[in-house]
PDB file of N, CA and C in Angstrom:
ATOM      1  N   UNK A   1      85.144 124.810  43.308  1.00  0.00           N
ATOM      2  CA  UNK A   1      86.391 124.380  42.706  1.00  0.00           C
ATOM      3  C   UNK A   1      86.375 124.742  41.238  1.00  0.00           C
ATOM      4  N   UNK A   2      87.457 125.137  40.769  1.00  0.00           N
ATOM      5  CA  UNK A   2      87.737 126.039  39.212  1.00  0.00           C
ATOM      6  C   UNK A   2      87.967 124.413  38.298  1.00  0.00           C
ATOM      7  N   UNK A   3      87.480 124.678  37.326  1.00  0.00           N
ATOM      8  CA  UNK A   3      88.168 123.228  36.575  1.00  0.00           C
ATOM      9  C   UNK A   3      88.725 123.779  34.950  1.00  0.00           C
ATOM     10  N   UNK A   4      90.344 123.740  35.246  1.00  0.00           N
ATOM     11  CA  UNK A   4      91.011 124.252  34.173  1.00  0.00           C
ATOM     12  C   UNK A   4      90.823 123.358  33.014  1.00  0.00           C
ATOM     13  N   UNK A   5      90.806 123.997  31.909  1.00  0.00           N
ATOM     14  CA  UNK A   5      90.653 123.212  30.805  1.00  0.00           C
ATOM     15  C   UNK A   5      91.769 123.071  29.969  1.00  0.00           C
ATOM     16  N   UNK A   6      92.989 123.479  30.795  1.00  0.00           N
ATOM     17  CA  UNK A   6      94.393 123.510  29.763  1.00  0.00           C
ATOM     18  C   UNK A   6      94.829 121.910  29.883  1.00  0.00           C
ATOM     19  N   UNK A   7      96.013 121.842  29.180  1.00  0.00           N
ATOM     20  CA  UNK A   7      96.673 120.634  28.446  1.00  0.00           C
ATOM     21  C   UNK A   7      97.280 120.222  30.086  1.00  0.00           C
ATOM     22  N   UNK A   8      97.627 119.266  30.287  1.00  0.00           N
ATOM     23  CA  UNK A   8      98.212 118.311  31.418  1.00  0.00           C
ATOM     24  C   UNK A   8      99.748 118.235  30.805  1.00  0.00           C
ATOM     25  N   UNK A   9     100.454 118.591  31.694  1.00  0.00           N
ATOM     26  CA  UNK A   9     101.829 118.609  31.457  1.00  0.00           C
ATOM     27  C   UNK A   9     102.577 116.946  31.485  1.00  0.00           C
ATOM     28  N   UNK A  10     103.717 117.181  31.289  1.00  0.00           N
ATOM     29  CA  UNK A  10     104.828 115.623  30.977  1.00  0.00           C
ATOM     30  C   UNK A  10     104.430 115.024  32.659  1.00  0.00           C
ATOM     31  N   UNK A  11     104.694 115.983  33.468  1.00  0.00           N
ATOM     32  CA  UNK A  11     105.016 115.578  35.004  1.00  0.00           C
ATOM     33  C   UNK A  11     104.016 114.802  35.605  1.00  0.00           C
ATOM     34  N   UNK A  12     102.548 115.531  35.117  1.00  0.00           N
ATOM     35  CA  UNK A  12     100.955 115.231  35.759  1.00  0.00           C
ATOM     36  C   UNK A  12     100.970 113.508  34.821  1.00  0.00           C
ATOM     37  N   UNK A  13     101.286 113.432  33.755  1.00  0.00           N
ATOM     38  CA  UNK A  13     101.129 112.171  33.159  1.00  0.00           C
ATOM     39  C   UNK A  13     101.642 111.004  34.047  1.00  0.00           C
ATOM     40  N   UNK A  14     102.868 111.368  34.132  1.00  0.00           N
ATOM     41  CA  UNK A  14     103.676 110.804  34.866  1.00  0.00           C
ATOM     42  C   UNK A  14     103.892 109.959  35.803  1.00  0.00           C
ATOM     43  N   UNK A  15     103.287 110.886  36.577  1.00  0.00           N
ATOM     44  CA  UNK A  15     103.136 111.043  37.807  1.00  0.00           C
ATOM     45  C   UNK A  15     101.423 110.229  38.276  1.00  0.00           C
ATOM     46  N   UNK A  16     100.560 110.614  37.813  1.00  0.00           N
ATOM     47  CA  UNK A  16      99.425 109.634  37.044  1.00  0.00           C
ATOM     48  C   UNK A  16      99.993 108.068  36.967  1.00  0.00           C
ATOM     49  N   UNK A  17     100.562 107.991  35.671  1.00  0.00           N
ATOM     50  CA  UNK A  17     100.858 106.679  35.317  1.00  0.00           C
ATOM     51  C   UNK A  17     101.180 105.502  36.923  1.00  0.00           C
ATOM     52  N   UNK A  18     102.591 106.511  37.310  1.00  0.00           N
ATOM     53  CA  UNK A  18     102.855 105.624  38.746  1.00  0.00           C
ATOM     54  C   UNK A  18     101.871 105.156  39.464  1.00  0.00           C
ATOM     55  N   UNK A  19     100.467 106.548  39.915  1.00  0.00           N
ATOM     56  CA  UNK A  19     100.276 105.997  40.935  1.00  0.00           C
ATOM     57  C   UNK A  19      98.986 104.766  40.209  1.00  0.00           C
ATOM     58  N   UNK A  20      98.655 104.632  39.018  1.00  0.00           N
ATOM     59  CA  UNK A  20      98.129 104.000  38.302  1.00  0.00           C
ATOM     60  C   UNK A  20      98.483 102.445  38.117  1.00  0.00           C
ATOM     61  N   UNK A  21      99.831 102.289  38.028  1.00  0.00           N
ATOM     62  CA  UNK A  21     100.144 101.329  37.799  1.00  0.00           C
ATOM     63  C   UNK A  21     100.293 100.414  39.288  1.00  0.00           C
ATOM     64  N   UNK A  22     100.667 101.392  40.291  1.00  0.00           N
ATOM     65  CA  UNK A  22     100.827 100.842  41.548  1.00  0.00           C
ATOM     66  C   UNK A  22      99.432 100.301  42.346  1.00  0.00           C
ATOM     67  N   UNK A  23      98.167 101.245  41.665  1.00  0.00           N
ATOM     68  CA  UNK A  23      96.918 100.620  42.481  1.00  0.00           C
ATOM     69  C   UNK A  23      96.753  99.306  41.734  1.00  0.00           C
ATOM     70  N   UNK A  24      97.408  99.274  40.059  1.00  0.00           N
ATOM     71  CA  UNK A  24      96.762  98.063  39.472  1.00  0.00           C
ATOM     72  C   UNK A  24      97.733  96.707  39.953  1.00  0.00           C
ATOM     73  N   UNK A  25      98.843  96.887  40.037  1.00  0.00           N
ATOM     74  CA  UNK A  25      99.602  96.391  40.630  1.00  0.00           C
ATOM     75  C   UNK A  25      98.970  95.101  41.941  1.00  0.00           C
ATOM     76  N   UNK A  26      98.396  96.125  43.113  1.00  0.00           N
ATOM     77  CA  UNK A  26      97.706  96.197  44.347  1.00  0.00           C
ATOM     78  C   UNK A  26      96.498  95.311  44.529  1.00  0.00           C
ATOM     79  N   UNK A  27      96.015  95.554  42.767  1.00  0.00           N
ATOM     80  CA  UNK A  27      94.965  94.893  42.657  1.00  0.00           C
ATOM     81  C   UNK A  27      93.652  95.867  43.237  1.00  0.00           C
ATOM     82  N   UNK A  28      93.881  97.313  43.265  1.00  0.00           N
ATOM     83  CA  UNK A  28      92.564  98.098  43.592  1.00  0.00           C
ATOM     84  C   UNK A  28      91.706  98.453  42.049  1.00  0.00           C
ATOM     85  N   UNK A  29      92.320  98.190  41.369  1.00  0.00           N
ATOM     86  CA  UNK A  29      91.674  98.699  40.114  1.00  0.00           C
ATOM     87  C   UNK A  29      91.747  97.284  39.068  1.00  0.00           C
ATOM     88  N   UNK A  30      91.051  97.608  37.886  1.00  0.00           N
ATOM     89  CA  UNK A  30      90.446  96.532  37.221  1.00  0.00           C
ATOM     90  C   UNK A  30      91.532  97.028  35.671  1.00  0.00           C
ATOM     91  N   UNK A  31      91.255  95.759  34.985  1.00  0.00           N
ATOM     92  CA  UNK A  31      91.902  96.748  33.450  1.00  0.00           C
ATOM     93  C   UNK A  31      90.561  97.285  32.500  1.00  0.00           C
ATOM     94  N   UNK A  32      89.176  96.913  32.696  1.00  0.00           N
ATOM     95  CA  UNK A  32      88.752  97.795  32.620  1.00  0.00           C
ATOM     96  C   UNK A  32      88.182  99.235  32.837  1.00  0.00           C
ATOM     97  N   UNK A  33      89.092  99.405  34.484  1.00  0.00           N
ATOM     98  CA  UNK A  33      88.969 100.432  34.624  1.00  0.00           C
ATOM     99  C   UNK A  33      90.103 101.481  34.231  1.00  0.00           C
ATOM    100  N   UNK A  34      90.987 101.148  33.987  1.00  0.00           N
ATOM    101  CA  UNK A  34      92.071 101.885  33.209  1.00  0.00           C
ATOM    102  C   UNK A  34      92.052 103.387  32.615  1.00  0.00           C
ATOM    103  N   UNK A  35      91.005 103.522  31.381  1.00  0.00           N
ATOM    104  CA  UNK A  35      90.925 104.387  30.945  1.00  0.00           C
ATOM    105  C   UNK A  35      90.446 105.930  31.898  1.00  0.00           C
ATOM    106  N   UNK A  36      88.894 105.340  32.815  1.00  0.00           N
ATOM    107  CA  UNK A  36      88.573 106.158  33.765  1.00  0.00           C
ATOM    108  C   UNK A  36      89.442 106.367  34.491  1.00  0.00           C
ATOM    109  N   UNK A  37      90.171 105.734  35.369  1.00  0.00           N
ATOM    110  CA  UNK A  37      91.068 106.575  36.442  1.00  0.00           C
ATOM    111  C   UNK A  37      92.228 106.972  36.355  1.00  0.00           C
ATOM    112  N   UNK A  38      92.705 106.896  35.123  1.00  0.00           N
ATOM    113  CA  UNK A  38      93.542 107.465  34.220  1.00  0.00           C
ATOM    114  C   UNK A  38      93.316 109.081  34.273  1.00  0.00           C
ATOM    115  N   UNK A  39      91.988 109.538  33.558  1.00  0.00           N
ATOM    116  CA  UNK A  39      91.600 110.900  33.314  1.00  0.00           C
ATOM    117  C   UNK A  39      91.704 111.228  34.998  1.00  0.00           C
ATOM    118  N   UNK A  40      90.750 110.403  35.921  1.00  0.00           N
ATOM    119  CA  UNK A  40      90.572 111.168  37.001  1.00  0.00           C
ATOM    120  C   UNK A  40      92.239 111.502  37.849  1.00  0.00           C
ATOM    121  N   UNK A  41      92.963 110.516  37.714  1.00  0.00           N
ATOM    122  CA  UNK A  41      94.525 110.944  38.055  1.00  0.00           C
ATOM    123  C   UNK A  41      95.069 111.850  37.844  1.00  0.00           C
ATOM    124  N   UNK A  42      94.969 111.951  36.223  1.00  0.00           N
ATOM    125  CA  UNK A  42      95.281 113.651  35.817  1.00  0.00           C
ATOM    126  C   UNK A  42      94.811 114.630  36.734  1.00  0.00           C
ATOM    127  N   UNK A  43      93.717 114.530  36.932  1.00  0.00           N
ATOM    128  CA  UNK A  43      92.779 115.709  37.306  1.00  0.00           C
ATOM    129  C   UNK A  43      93.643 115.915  38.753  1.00  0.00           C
ATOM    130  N   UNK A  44      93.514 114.592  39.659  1.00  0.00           N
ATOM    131  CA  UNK A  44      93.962 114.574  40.831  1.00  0.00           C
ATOM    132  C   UNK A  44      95.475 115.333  41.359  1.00  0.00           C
ATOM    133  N   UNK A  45      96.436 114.709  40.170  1.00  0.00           N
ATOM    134  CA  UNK A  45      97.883 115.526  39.782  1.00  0.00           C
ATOM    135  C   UNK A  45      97.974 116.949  39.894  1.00  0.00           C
ATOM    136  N   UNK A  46      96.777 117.537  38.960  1.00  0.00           N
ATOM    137  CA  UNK A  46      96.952 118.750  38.588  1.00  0.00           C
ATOM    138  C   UNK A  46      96.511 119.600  40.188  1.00  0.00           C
ATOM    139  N   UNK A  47      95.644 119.177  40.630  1.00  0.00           N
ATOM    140  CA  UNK A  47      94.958 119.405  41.966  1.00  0.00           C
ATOM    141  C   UNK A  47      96.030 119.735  42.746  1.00  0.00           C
ATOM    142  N   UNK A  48      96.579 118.346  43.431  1.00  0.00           N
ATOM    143  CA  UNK A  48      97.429 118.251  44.101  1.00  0.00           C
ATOM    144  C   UNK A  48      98.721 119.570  44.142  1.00  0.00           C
ATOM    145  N   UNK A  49      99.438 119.382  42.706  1.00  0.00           N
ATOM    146  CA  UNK A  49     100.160 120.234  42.047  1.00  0.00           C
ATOM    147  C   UNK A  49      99.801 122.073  42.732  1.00  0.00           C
ATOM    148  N   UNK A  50      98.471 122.416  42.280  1.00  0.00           N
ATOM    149  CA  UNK A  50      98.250 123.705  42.457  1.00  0.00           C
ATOM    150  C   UNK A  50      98.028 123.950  44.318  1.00  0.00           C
ATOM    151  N   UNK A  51      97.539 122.826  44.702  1.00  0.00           N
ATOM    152  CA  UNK A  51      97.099 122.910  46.461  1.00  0.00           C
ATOM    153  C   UNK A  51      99.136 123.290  47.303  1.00  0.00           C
ATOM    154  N   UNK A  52      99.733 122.542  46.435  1.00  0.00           N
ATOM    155  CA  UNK A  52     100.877 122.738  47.275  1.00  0.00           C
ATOM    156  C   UNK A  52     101.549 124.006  47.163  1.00  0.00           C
ATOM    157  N   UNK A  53     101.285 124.234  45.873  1.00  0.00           N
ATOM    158  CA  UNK A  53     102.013 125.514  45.358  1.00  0.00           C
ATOM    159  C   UNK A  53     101.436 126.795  45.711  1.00  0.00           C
ATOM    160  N   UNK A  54     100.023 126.440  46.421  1.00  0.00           N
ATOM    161  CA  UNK A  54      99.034 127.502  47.306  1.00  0.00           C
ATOM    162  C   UNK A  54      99.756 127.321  48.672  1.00  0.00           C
ATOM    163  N   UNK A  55      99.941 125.985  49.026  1.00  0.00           N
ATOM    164  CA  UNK A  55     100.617 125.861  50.820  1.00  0.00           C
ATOM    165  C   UNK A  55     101.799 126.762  50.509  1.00  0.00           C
ATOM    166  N   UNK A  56     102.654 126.567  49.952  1.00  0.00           N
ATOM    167  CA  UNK A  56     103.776 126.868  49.575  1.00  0.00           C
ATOM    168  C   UNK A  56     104.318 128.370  49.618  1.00  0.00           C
ATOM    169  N   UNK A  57     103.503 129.004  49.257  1.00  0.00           N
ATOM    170  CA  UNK A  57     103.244 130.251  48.830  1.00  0.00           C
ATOM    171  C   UNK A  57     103.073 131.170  50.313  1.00  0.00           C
ATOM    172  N   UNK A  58     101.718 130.169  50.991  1.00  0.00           N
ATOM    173  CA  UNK A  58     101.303 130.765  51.981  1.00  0.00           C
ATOM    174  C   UNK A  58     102.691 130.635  53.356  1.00  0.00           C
ATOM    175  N   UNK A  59     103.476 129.585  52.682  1.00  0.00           N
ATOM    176  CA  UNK A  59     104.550 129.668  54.375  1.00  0.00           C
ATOM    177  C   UNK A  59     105.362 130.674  53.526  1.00  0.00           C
ATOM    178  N   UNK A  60     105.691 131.095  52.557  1.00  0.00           N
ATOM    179  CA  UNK A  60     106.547 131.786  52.078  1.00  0.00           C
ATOM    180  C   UNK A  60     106.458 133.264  52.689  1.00  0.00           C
ATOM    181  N   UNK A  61     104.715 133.798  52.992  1.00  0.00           N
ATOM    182  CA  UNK A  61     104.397 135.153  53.273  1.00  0.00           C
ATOM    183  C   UNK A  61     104.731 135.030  54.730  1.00  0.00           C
ATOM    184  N   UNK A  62     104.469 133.836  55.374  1.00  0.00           N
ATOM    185  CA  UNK A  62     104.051 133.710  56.858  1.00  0.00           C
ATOM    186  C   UNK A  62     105.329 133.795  57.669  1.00  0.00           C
TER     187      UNK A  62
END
């Protein structure tokens, strides 16, 4: 797996935040865990983001 080192866009924040607020919400996460799964969300966003836009791509040829 490649690990980009560019800037995280408005959307990945975002989009982060929700599902962030909804696990704390849920009660799966702690407020000291905040900061950590914060970064790892990003990461997860950006992931997500590029995996679809690979599916995406691939029904486009198919």
């Amino acid at each position: 797996m490649k690990i980009y080192t560019g800037s995280f866009t408005l959307k990945h924040k975002v989009k982060a935040l929700k599902r962030i607020l909804k696990a704390f919400i849920f009660g799966e996460i702690k407020l000291s865990e905040l900061a950590r799964v914060y970064v790892a969300m990003l990461h997860l966003e950006r992931y997500l983001e590029r995996l679809n836009s690979k599916k995406s791509d691939v029904t486009l040829f198919n």
